[in-house]
Every structure is written in C-alpha cells, then in structure tokens.
N, C-alpha and C. Protein backbone atom coordinates (compact mmCIF):
# COMPACT_ATOMS: atom_id res chain seq x y z
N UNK A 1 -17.74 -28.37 -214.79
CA UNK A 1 -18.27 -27.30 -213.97
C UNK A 1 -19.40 -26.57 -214.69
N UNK A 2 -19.31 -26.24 -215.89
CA UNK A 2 -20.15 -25.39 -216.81
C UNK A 2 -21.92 -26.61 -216.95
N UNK A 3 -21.41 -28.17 -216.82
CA UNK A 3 -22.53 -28.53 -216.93
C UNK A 3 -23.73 -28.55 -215.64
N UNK A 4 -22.56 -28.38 -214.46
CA UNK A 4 -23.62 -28.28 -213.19
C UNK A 4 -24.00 -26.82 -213.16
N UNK A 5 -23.34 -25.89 -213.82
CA UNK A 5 -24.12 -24.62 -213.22
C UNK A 5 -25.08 -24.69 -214.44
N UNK A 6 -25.23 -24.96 -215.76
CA UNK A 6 -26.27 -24.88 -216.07
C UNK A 6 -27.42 -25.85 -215.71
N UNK A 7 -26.79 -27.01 -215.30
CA UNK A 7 -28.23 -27.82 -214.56
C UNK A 7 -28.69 -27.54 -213.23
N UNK A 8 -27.79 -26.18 -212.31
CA UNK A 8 -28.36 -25.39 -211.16
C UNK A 8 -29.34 -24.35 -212.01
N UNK A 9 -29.12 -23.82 -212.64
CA UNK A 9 -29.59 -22.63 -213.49
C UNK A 9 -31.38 -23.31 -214.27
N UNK A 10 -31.29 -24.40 -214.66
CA UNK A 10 -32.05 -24.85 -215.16
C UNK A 10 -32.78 -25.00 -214.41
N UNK A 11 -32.65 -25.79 -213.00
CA UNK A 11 -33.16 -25.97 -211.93
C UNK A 11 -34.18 -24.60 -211.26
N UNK A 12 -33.45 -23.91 -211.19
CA UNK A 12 -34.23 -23.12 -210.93
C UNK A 12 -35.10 -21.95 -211.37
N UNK A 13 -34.68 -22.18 -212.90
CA UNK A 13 -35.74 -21.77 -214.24
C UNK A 13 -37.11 -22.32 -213.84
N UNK A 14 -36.60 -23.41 -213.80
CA UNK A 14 -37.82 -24.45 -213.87
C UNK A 14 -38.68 -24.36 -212.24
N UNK A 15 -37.85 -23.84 -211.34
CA UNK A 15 -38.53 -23.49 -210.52
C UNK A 15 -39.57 -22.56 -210.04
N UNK A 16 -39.22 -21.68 -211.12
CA UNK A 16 -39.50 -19.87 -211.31
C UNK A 16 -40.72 -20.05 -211.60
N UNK A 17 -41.41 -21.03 -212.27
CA UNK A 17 -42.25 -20.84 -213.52
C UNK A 17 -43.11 -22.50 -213.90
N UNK A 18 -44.14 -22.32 -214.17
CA UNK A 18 -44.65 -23.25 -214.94
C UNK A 18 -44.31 -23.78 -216.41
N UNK A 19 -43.76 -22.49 -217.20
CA UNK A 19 -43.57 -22.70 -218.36
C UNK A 19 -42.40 -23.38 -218.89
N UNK A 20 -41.29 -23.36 -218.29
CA UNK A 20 -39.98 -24.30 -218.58
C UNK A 20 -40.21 -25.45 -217.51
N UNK A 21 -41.20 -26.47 -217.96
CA UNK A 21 -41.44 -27.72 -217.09
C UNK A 21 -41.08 -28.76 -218.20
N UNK A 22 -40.72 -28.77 -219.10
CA UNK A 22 -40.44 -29.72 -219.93
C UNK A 22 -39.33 -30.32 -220.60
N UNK A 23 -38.31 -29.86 -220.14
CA UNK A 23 -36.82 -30.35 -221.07
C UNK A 23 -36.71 -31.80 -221.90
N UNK A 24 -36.66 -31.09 -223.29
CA UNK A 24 -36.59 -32.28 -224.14
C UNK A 24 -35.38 -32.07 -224.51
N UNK A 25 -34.80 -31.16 -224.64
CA UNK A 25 -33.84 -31.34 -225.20
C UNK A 25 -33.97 -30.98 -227.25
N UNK A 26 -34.71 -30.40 -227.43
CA UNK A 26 -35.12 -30.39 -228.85
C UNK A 26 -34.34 -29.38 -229.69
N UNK A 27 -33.97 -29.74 -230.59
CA UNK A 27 -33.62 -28.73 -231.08
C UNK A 27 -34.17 -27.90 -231.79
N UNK A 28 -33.53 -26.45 -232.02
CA UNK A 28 -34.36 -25.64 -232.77
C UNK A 28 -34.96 -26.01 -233.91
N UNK A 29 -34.15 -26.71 -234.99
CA UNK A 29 -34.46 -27.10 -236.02
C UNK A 29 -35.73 -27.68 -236.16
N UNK A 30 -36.31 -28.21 -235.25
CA UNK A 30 -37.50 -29.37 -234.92
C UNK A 30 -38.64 -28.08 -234.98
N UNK A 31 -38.54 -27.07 -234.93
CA UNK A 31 -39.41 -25.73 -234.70
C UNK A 31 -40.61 -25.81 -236.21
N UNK A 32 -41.82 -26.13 -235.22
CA UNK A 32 -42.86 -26.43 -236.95
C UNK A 32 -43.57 -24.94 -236.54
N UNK A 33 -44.11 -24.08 -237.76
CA UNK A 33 -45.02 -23.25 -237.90
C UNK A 33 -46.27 -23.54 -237.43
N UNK A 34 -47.04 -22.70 -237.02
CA UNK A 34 -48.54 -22.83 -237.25
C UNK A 34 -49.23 -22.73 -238.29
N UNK A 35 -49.31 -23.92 -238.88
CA UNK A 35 -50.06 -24.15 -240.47
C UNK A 35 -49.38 -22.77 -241.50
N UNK A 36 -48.15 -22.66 -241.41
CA UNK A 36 -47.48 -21.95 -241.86
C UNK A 36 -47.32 -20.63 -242.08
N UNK A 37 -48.09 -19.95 -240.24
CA UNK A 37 -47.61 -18.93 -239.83
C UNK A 37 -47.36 -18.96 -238.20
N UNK A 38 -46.45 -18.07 -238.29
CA UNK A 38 -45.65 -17.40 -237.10
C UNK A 38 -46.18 -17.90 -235.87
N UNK A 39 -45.82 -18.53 -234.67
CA UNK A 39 -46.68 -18.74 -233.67
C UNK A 39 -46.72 -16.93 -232.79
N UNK A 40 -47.81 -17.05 -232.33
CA UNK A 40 -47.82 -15.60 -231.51
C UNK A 40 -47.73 -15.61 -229.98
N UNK A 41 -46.32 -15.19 -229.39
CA UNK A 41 -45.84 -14.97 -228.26
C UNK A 41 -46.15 -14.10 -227.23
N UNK A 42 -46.85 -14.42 -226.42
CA UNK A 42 -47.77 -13.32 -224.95
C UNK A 42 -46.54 -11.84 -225.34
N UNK A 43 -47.29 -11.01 -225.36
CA UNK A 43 -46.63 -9.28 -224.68
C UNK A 43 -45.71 -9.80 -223.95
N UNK A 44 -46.44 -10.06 -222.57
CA UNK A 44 -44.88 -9.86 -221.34
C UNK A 44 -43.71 -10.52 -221.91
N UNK A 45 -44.08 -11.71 -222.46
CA UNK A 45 -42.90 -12.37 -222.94
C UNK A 45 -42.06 -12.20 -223.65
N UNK A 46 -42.38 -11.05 -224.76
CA UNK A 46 -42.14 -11.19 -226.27
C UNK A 46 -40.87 -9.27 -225.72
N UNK A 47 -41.39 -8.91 -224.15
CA UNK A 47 -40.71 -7.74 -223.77
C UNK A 47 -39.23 -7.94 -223.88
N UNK A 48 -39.23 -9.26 -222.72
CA UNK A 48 -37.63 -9.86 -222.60
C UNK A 48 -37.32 -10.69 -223.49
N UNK A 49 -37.63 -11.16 -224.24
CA UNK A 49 -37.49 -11.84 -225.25
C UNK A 49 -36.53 -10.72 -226.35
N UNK A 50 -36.56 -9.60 -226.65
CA UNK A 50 -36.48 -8.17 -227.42
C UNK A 50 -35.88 -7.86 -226.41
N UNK A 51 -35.56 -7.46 -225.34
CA UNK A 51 -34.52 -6.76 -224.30
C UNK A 51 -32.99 -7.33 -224.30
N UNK A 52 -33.09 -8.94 -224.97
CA UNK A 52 -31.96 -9.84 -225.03
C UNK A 52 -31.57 -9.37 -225.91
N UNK A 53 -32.36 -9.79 -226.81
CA UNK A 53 -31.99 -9.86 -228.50
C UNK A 53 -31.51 -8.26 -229.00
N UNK A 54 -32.13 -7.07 -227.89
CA UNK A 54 -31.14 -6.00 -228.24
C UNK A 54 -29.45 -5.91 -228.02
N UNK A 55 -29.74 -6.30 -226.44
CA UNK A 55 -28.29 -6.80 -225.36
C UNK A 55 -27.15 -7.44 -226.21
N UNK A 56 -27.95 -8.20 -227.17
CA UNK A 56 -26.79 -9.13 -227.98
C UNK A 56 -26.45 -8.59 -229.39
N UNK A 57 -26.98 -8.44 -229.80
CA UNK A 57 -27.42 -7.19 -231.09
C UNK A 57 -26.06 -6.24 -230.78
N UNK A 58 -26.22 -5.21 -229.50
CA UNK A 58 -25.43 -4.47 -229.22
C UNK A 58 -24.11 -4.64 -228.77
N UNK A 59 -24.00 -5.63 -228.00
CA UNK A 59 -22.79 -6.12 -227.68
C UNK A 59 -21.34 -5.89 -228.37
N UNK A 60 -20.55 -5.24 -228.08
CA UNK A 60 -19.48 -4.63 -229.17
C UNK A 60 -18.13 -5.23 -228.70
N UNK A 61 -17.32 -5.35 -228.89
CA UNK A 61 -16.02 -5.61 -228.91
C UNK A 61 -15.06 -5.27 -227.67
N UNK A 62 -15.79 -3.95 -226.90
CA UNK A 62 -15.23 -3.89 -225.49
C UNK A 62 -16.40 -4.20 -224.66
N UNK A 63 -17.07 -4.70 -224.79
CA UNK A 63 -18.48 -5.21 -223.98
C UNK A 63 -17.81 -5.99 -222.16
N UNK A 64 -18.58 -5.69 -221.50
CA UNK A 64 -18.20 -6.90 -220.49
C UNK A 64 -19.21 -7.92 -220.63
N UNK A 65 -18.53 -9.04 -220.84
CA UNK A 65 -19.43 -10.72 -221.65
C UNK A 65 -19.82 -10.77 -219.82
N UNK A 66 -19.72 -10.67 -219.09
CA UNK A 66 -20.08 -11.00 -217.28
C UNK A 66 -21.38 -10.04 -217.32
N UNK A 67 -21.73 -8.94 -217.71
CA UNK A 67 -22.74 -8.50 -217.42
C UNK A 67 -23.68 -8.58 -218.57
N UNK A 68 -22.97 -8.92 -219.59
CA UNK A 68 -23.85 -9.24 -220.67
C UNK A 68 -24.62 -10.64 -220.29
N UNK A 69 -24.11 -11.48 -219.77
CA UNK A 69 -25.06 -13.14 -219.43
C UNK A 69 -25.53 -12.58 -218.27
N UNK A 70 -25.34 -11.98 -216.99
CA UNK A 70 -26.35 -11.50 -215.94
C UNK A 70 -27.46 -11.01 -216.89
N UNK A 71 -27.31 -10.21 -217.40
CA UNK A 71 -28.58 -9.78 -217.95
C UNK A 71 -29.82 -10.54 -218.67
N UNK A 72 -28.93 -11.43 -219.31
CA UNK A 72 -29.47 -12.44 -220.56
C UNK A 72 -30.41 -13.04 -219.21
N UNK A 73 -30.09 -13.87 -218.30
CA UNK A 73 -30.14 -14.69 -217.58
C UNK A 73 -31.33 -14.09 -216.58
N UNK A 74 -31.49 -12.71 -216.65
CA UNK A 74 -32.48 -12.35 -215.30
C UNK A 74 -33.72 -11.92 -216.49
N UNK A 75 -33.01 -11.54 -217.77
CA UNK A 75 -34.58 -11.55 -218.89
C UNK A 75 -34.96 -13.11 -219.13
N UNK A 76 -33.95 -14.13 -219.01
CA UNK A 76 -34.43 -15.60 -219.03
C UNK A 76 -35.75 -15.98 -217.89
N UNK A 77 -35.35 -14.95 -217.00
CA UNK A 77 -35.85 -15.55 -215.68
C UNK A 77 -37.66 -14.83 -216.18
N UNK A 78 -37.14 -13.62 -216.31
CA UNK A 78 -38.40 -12.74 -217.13
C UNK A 78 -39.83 -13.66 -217.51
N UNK A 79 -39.28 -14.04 -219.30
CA UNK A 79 -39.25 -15.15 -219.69
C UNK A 79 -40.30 -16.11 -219.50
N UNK A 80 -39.91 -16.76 -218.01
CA UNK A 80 -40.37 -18.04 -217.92
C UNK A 80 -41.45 -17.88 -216.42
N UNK A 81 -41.25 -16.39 -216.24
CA UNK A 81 -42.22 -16.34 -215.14
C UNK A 81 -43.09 -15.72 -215.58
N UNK A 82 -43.36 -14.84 -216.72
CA UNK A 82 -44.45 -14.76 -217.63
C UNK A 82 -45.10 -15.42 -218.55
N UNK A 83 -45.07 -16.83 -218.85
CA UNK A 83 -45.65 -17.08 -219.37
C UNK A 83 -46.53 -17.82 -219.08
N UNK A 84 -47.93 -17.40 -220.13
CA UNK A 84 -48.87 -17.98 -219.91
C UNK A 84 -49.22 -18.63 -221.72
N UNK A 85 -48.62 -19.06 -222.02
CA UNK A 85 -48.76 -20.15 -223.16
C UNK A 85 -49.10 -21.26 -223.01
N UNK A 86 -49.76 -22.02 -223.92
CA UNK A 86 -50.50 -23.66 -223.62
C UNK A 86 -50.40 -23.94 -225.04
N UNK A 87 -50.51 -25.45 -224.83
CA UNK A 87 -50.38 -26.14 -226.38
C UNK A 87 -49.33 -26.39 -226.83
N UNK A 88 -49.42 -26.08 -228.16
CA UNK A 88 -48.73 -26.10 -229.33
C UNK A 88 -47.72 -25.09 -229.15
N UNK A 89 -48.52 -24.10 -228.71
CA UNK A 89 -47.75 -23.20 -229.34
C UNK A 89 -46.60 -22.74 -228.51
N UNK A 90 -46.64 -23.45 -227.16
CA UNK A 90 -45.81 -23.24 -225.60
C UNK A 90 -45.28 -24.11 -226.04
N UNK A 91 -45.60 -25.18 -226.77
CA UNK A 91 -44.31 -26.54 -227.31
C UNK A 91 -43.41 -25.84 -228.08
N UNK A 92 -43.70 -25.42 -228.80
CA UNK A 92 -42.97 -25.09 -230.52
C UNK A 92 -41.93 -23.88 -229.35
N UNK A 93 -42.32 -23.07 -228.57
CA UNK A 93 -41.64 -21.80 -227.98
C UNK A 93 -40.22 -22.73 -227.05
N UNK A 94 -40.70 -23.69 -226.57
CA UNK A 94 -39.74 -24.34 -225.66
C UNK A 94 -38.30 -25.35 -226.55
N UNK A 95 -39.02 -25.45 -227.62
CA UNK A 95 -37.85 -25.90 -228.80
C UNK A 95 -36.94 -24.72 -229.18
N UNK A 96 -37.10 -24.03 -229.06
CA UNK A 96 -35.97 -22.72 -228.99
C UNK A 96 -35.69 -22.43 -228.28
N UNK A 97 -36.75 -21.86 -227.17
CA UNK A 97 -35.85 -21.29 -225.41
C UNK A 97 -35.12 -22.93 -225.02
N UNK A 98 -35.48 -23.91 -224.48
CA UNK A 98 -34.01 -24.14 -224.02
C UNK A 98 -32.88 -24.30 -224.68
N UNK A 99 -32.56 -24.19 -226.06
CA UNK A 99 -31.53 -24.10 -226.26
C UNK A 99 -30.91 -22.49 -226.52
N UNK A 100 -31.39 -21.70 -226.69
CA UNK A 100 -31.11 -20.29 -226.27
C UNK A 100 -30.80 -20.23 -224.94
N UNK A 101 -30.80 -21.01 -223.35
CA UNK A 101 -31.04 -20.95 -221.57
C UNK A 101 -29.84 -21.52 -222.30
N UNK A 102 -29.81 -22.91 -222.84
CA UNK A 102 -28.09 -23.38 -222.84
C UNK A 102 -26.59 -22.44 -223.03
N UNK A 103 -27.20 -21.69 -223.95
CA UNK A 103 -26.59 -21.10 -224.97
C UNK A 103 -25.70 -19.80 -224.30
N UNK A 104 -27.21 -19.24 -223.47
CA UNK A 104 -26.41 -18.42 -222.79
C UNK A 104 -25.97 -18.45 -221.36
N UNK A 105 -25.83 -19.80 -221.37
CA UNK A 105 -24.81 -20.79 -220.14
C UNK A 105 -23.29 -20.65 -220.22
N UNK A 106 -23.03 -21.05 -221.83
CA UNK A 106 -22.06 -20.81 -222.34
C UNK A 106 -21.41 -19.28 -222.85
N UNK A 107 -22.07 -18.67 -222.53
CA UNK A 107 -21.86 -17.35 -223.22
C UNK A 107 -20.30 -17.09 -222.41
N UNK A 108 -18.88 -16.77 -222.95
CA UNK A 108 -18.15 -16.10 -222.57
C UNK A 108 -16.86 -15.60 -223.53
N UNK A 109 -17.60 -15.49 -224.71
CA UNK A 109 -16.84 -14.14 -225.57
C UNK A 109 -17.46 -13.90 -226.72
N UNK A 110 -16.94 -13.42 -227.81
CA UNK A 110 -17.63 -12.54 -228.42
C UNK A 110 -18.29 -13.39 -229.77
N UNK A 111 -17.48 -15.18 -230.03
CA UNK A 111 -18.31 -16.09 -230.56
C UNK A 111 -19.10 -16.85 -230.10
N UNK A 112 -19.30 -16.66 -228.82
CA UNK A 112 -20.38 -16.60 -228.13
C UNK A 112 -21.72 -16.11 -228.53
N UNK A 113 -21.65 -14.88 -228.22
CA UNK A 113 -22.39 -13.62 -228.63
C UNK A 113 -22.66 -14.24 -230.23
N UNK A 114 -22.28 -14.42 -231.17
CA UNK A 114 -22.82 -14.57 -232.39
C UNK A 114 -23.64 -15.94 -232.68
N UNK A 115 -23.26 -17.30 -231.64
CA UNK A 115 -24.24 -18.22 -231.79
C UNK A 115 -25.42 -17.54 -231.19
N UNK A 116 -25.78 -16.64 -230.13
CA UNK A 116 -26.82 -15.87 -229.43
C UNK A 116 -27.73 -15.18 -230.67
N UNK A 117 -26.85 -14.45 -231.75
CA UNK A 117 -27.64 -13.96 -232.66
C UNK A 117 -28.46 -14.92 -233.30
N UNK A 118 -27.67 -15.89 -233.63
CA UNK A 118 -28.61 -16.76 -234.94
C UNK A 118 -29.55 -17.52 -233.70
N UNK A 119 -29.83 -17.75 -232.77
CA UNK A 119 -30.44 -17.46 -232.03
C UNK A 119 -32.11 -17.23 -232.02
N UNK A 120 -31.79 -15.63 -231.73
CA UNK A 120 -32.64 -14.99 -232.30
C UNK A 120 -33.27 -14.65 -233.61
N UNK A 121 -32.36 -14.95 -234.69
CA UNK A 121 -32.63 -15.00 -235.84
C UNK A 121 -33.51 -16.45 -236.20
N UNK A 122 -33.81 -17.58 -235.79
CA UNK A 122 -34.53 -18.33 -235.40
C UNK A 122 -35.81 -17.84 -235.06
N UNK A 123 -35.79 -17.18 -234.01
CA UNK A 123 -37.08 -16.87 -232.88
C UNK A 123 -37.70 -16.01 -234.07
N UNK A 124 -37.61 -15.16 -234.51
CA UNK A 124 -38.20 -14.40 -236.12
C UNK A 124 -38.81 -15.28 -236.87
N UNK A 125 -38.19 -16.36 -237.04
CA UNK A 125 -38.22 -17.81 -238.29
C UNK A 125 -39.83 -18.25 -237.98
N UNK A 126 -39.70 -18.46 -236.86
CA UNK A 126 -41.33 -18.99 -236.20
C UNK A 126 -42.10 -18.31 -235.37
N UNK A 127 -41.52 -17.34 -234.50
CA UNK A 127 -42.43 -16.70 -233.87
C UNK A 127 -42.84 -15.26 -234.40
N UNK A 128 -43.56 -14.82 -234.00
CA UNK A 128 -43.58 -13.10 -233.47
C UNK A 128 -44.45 -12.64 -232.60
C-alpha cells in the first residue's frame, strides 16, 4: 500500500512541475559539488526547502507525525512548482529531493523524523 501511495504522490509531483521530471532513483551519496562548492538553490525554493527542515528540526516527542508529513508534503509540492533550475545543478538537486519525497512517504514516527534530519544534513553537504 505505502508503495502505491508514494507512486500516486510521485505522480503527481511530477505533475505539479517541470522540475521532478526525472526519477532515477539516485542516491544521495552520488551528490557531486560544483568544482567543489555548494550548488546554489533558487530563493523560492531554498523557502520550503528551510520550512521542512525547521518542521523536522522541531518535531518533539508529542508531535502529531499526520500533520507533520501533510506539511512536509505541501512544502514538497512548494518545492517542485518553483523551480526554475537547469543543468547540473537541477541534476545534483534531484539526487537528494527524491529521496527526501520517498522519505517523507514513509514518515510515521519519530525514527522517521531522524532519517528526515540527516536528510537535510545532506542538503547543507552540497547545497546552499
């Protein structure tokens, strides 16, 4: 069940937007620098991108994990209808967002929430 709603979810990521047109499937790890700095992520993007990464950051121990992934999921949507990235550097960004869209497919408790951090602790690694 969890794999069709994220391949409904995906579906219509990918509908939202030009920018999630590519599923490779890559993993983060595969994430190269720009000649060994930071790639630089559009404003609008970089808003919800930081609206998550607070959401999850904050997330505490009586949290509701149901409104915590609504949220994740409508800054996902954010995301991918702002962007206007090309290249490289919309490649290198999509080796992290979909597995962060997976990630918080799965989101439903609080070790959840901590694969979400390292996550973001990634997105620091290469972007800003």
């Amino acid at each position: 069940m969890k794999t069709v709603l994220a391949t409904a979810y995906l579906i219509v990521a990918l509908s939202l937007s030009g920018c999630v047109n590519d599923r490779k499937g890559v993993a983060e790890a595969n994430i190269e620098l720009d000649n060994g700095e930071k790639w630089i992520v559009d404003k609008a993007m970089l808003e919800y991108i930081n609206a998550m990464e607070i959401a999850v950051n904050d997330f505490g121990p009586d949290g509701d994990i149901s409104k915590l992934k609504a949220m994740l999921k409508d800054n996902l949507k954010g995301v991918t209808s702002n962007c206007t990235m090309e290249g490289q550097a919309h490649a290198e960004l999509h080796k992290w967002l979909i597995p962060l869209m997976e990630s918080v497919d799965d989101v439903d408790d609080k070790e959840s929430t901590e694969r979400l951090k390292q996550h973001f602790m990634t997105f620091h690694t290469y972007f800003k």
